[in-house]
Protein backbone atom coordinates (compact mmCIF):
# COMPACT_ATOMS: atom_id res chain seq x y z
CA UNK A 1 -11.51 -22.44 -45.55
CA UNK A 2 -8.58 -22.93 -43.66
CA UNK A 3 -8.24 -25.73 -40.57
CA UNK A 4 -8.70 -23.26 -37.85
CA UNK A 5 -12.05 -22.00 -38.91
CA UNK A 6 -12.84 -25.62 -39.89
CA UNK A 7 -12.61 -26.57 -36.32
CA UNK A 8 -14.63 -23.00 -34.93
CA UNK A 9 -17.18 -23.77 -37.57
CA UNK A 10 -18.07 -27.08 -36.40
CA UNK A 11 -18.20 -26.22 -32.83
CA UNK A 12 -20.74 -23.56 -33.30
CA UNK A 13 -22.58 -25.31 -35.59
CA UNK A 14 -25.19 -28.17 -35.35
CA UNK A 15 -25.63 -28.37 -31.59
CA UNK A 16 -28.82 -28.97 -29.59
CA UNK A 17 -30.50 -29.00 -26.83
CA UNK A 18 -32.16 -30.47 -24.78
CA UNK A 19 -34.19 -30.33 -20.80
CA UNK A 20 -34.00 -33.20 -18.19
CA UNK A 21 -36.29 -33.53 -15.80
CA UNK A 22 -37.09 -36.55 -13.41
CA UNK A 23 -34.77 -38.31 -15.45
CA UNK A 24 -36.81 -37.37 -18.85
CA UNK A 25 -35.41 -35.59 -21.18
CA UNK A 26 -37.31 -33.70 -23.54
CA UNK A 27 -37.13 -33.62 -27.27
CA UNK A 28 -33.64 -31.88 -29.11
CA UNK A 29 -33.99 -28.49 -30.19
CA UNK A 30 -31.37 -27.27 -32.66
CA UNK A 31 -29.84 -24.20 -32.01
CA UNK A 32 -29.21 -21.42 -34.39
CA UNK A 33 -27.35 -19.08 -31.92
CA UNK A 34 -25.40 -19.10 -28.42
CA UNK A 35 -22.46 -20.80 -27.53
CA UNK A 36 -22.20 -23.93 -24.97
CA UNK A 37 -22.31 -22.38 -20.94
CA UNK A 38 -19.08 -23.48 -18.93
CA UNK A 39 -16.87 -24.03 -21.79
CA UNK A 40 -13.64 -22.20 -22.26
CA UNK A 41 -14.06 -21.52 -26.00
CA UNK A 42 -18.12 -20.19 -25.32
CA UNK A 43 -16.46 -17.03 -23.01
CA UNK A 44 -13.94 -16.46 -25.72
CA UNK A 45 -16.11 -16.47 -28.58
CA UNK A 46 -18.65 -14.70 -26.49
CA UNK A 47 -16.35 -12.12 -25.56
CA UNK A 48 -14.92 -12.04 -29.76
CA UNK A 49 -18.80 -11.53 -30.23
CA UNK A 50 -19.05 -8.78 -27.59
CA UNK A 51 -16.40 -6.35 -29.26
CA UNK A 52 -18.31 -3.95 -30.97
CA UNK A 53 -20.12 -3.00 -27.48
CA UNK A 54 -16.58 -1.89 -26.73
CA UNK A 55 -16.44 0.58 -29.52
CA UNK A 56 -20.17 2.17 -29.24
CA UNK A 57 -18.33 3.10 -25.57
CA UNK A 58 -15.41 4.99 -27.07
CA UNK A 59 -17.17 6.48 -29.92
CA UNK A 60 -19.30 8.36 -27.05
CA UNK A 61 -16.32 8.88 -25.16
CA UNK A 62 -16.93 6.79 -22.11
CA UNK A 63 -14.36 3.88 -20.91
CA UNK A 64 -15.21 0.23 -20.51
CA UNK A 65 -14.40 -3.04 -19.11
CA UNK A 66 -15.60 -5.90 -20.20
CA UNK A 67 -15.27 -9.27 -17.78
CA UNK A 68 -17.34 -12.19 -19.86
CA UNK A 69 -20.86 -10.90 -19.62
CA UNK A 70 -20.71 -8.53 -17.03
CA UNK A 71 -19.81 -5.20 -18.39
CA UNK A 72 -18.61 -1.89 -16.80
CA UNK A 73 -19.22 1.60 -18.70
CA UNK A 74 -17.92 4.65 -16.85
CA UNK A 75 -16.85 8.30 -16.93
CA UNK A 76 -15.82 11.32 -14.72
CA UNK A 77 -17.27 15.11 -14.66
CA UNK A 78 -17.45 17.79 -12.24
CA UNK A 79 -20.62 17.25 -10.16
CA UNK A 80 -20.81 21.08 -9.02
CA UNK A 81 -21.31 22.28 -12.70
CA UNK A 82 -24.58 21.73 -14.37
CA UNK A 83 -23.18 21.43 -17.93
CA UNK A 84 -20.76 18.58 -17.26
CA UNK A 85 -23.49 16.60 -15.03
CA UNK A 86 -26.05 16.97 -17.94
CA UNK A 87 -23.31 16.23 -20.53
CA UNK A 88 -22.29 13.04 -19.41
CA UNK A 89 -25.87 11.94 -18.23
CA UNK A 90 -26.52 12.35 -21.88
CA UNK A 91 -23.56 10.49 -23.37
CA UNK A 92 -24.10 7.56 -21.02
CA UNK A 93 -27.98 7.43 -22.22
CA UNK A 94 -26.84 7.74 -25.75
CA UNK A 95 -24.51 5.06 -25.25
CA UNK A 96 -26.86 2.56 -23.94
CA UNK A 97 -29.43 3.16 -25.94
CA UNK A 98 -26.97 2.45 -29.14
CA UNK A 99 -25.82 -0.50 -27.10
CA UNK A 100 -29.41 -1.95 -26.71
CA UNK A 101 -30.16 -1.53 -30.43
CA UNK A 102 -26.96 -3.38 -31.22
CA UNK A 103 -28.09 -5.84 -29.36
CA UNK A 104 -31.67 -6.28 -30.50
CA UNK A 105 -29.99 -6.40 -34.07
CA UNK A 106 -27.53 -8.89 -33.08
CA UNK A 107 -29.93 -11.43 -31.14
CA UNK A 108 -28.91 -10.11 -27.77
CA UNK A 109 -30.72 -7.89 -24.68
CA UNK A 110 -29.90 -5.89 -22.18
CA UNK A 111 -31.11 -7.26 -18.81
CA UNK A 112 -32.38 -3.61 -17.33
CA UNK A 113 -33.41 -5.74 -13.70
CA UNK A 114 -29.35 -6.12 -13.57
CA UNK A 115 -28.46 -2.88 -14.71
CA UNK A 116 -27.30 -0.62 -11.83
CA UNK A 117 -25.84 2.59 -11.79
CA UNK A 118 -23.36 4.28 -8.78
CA UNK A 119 -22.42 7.52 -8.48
CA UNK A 120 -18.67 7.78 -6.95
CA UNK A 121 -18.45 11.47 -5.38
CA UNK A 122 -17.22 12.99 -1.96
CA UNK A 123 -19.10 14.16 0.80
CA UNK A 124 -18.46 17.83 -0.39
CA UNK A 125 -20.15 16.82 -4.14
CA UNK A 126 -22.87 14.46 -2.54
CA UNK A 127 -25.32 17.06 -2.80
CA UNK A 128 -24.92 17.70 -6.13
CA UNK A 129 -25.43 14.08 -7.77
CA UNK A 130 -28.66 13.00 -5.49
CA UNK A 131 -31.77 13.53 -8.06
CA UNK A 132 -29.23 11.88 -11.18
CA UNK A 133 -31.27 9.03 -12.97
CA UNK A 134 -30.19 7.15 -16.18
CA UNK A 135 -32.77 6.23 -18.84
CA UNK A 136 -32.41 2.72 -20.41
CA UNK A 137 -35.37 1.81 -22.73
CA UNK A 138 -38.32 2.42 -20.70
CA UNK A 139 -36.34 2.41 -16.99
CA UNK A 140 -35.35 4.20 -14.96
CA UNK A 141 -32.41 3.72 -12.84
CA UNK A 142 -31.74 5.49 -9.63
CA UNK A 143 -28.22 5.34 -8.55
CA UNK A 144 -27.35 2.62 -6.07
CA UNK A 145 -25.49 3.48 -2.53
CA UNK A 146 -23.77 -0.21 -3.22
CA UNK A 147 -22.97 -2.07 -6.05
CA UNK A 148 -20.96 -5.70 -6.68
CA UNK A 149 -18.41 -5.57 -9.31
CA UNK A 150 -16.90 -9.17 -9.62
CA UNK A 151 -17.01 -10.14 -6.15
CA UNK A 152 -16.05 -6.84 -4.50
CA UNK A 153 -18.74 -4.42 -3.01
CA UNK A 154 -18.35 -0.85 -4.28
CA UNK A 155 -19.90 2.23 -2.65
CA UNK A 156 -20.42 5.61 -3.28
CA UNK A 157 -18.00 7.27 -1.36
CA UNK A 158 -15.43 4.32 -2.10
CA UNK A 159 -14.51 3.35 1.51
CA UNK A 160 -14.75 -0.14 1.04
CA UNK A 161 -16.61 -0.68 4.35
CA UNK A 162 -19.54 -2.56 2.92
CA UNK A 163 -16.99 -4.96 1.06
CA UNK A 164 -15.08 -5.10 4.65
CA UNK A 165 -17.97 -6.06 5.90
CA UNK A 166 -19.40 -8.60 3.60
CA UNK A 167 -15.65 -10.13 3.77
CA UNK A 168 -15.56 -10.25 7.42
CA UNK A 169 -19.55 -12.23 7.48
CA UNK A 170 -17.55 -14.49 5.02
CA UNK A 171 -14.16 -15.15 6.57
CA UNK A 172 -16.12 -15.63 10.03
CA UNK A 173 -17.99 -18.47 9.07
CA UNK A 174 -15.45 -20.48 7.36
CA UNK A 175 -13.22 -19.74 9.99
CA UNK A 176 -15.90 -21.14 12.52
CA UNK A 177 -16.38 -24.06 10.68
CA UNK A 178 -12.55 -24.81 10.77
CA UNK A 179 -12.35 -24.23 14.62
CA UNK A 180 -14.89 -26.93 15.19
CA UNK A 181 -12.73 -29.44 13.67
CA UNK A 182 -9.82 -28.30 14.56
CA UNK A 183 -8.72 -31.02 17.49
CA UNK A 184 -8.89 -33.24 14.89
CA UNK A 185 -6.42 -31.75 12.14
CA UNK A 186 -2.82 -30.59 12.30
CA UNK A 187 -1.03 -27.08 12.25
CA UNK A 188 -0.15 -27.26 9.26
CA UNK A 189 -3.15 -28.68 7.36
CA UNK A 190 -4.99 -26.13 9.55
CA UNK A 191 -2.52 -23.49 8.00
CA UNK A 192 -3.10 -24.55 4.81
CA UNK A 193 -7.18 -24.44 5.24
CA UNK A 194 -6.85 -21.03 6.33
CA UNK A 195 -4.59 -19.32 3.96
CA UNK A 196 -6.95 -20.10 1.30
CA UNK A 197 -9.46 -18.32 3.35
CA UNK A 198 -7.30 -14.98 4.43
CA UNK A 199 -6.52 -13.18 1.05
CA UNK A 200 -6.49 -9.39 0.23
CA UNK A 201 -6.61 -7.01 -2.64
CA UNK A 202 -4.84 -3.73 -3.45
CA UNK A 203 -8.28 -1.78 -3.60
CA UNK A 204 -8.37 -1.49 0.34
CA UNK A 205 -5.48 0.48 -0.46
CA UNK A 206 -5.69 3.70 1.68
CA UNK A 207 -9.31 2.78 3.69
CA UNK A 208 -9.66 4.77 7.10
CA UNK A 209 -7.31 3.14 9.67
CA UNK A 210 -10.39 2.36 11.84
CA UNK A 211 -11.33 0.40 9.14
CA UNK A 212 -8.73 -1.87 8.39
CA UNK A 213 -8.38 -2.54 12.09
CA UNK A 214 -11.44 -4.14 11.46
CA UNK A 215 -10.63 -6.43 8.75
CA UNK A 216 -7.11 -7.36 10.87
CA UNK A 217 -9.15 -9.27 13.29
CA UNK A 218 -9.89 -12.20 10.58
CA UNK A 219 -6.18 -12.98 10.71
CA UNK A 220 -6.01 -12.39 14.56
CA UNK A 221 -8.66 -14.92 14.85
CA UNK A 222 -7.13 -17.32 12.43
CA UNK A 223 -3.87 -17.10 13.88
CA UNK A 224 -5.17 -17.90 16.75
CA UNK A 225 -7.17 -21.27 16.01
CA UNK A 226 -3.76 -22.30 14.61
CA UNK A 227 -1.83 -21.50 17.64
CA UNK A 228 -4.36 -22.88 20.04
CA UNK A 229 -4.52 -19.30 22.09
CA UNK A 230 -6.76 -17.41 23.61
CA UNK A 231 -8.10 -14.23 22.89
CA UNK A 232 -6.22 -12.96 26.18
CA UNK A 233 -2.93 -13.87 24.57
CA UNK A 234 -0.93 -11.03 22.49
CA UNK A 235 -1.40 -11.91 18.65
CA UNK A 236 1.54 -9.98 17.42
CA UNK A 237 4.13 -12.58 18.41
CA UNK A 238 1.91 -15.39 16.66
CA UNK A 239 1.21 -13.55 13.54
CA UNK A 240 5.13 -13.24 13.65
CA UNK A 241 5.95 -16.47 14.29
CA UNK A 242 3.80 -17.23 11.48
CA UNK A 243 5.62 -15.18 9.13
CA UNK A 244 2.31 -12.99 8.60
CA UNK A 245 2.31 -9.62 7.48
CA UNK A 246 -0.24 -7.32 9.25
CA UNK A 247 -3.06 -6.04 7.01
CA UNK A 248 -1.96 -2.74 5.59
CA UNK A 249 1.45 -4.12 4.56
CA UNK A 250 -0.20 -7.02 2.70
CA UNK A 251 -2.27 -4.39 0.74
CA UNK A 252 1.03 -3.01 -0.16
CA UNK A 253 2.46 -6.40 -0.84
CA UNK A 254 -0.03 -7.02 -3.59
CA UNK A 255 0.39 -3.26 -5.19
CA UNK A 256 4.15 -3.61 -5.31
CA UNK A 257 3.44 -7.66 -7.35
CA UNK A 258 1.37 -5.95 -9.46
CA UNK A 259 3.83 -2.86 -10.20
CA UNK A 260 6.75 -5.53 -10.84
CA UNK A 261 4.44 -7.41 -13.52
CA UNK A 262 3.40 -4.58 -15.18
CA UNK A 263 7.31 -3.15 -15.56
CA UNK A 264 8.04 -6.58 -17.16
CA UNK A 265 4.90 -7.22 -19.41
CA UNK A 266 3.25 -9.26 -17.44
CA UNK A 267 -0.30 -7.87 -16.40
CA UNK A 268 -2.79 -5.71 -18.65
CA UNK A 269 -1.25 -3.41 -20.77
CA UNK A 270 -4.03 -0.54 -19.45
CA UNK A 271 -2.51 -1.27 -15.76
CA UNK A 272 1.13 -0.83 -17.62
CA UNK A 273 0.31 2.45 -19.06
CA UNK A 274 -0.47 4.06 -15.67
CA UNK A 275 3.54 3.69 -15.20
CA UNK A 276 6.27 5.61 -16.22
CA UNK A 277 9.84 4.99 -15.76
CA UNK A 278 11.72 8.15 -14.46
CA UNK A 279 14.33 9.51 -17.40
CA UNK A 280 16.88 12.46 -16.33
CA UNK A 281 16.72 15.47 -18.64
CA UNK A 282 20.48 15.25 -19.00
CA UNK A 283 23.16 12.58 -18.84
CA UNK A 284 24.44 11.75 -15.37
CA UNK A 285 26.97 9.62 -13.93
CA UNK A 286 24.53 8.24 -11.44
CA UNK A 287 22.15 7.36 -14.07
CA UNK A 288 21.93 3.85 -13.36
CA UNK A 289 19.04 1.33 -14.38
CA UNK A 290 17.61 2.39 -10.99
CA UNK A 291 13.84 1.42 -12.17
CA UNK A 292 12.54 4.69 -10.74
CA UNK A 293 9.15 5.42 -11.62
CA UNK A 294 7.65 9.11 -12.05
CA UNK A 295 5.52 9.83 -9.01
CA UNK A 296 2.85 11.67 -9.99
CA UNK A 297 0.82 14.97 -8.09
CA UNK A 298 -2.25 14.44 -6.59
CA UNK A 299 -4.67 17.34 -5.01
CA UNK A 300 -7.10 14.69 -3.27
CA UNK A 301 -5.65 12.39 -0.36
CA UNK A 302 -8.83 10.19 0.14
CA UNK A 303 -9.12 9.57 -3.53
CA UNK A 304 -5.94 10.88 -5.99
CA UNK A 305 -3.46 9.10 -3.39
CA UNK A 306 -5.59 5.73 -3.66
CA UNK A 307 -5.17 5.42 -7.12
CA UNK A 308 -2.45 3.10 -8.58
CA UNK A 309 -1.01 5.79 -10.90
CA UNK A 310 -0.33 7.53 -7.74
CA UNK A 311 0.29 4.57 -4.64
CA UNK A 312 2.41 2.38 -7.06
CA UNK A 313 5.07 4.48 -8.12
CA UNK A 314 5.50 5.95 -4.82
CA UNK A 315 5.91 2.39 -2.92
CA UNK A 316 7.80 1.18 -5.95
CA UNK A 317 10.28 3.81 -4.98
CA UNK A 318 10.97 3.21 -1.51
CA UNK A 319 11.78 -0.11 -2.34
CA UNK A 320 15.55 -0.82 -2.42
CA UNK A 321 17.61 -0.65 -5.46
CA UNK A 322 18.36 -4.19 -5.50
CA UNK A 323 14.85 -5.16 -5.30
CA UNK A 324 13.74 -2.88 -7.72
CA UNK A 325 16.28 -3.80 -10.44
CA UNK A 326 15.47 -7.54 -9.74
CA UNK A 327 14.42 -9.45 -13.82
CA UNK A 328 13.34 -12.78 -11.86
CA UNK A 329 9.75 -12.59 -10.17
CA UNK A 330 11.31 -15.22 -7.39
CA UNK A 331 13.90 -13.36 -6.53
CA UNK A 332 11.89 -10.58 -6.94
CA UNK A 333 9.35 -12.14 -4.08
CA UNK A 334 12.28 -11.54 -0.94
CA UNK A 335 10.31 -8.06 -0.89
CA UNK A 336 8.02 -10.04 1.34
CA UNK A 337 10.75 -10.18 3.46
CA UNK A 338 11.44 -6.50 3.27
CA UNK A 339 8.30 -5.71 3.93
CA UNK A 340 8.32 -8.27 7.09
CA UNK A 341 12.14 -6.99 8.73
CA UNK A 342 10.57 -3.33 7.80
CA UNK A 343 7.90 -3.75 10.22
CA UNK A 344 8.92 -6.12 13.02
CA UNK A 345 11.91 -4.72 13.11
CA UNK A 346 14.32 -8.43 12.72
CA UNK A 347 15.33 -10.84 10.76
């Protein structure tokens, strides 16, 4: 046995446990399975442990993520034709129900109280998908109009507004908190404190205008308790002062980071394979290293032009040349700037 498994051997092996409480602890149990909770090694090894879940997913042709033990399963059909809606009902109840006998073999179970299911669908298709249910054991699961997927809030129609709006609750009462001690801190720490607190992700990529104008108003209001201004006074000045990028650009700010690692192997290679560099079908003399990517055609605007296959390559591209060709993520960063002269209009 080499020294490796040695050392993974005798961390799984011979631990116990035990219960405290009111200071008494109760008497060791030894324990044949499971791997220590919190540890960095337990999510590895439970995720190692997890990988034939993985393949009962393919085998039945659906696509999965896996993020320790939460777990995503999903597919697409066409919800206005009866075959593919019954088709892929039935490969996703195949699928768990191979997945839950897995798991009784291999000391595991599926908790079906967690288990929800969400339908993703336009207004036109809604109609279509409302009496689907998905059989797991003895349950049955209605789809849910709103789900949580690692900290975001997903609905059906994929507008983001309940995640908007769970954000906003969120960012509101931190911010609160901070503006009661603020006459006691500085600018800057109180910069600090709320840049932790006013972050975005690329999935409100593409939400209704009206929407976003509601998530701008969390940095309004934190520019604001770091200025020291009213709510009478214009914000754009402030936020520009403050170097801050208004909401939609900062969306696009986190698409374009994410683009530039995947072009130099440096995020998921699934994200990577959404991307392909553009190649001309015949020699040029203007064929450059211009990092072009291939945008690709889209029928849907709410939901095709969302997608990162689709958004990425076409913001990629209307980046300059310079910035595009850029092989150091710092220097790679000045499209902040960019982004910033693009839409104040200065330097």
């Amino acid at each position: 046995m080499s020294t490796p498994l040695k050392w993974m051997t005798s961390y799984l092996t011979d631990r116990y446990q035990t219960v405290c409480i009111d200071g008494e602890l109760s008497e060791a149990l030894h324990m044949t399975y499971s791997v220590p909770q919190g540890s960095v090694l337990g999510l590895k090894t439970f995720i190692m442990y997890m990988k034939p879940v993985g393949l009962i997913c393919r085998n039945h042709g659906l696509s999965n993520h896996f993020y320790a033990d939460d777990s995503q399963q999903y597919l697409t059909f066409k919800p206005n034709e009866n075959v593919s809606a019954r088709e892929a009902l039935y490969r996703v109840e195949s699928c768990l129900s191979d997945i839950v006998s897995w798991m009784h073999t291999n000391m595991l179970k599926l908790n079906t109280d967690k288990t929800e299911v969400i339908v993703f669908s336009s207004k036109h298709n809604k109609q279509f998908v409302n009496d689907i249910s998905v059989t797991v054991g003895t349950s049955q699961i209605k789809p849910s109009p709103v789900v949580r997927n690692l900290g975001a809030f997903f609905d059906s129609r994929m507008n983001m507004e309940s995640h908007i709006n769970a954000v906003c609750r969120s960012r509101y009462a931190q911010l609160r908190q901070i503006g009661h001690i603020r006459q006691y801190i500085t600018s800057d720490a109180t910069q600090s404190l709320v840049s932790s607190i006013v972050h975005l992700n690329s999935l409100m990529y593409g939400v209704p205008k009206t929407t976003l104008n509601k998530l701008q108003t969390v940095p309004n209001t934190a520019a604001r308790i770091i200025s020291k201004t009213s709510r009478s006074c214009h914000i754009t000045p402030i936020l520009k002062e403050l170097l801050w990028l208004p909401i939609d650009c900062r969306i696009k700010y986190k698409i374009l980071t994410l683009t530039y690692k995947a072009l130099h192997d440096q995020a998921p290679l699934y994200i990577k394979s959404m991307l392909e560099l553009y190649t001309p079908r015949r020699a040029l003399r203007s064929q450059d290293n211009t990092m072009t990517l291939v945008q690709p055609r889209c029928k849907t605007v709410s939901y095709g032009d969302r997608g990162f296959s689709v958004c990425a390559p076409q913001l990629w591209n209307s980046l300059p040349v310079t910035l595009r060709q850029s092989n150091n993520f710092v220097s790679f960063k000045s499209r902040k700037t960019y982004l910033f002269i693009h839409y104040y209009g200065c330097q």
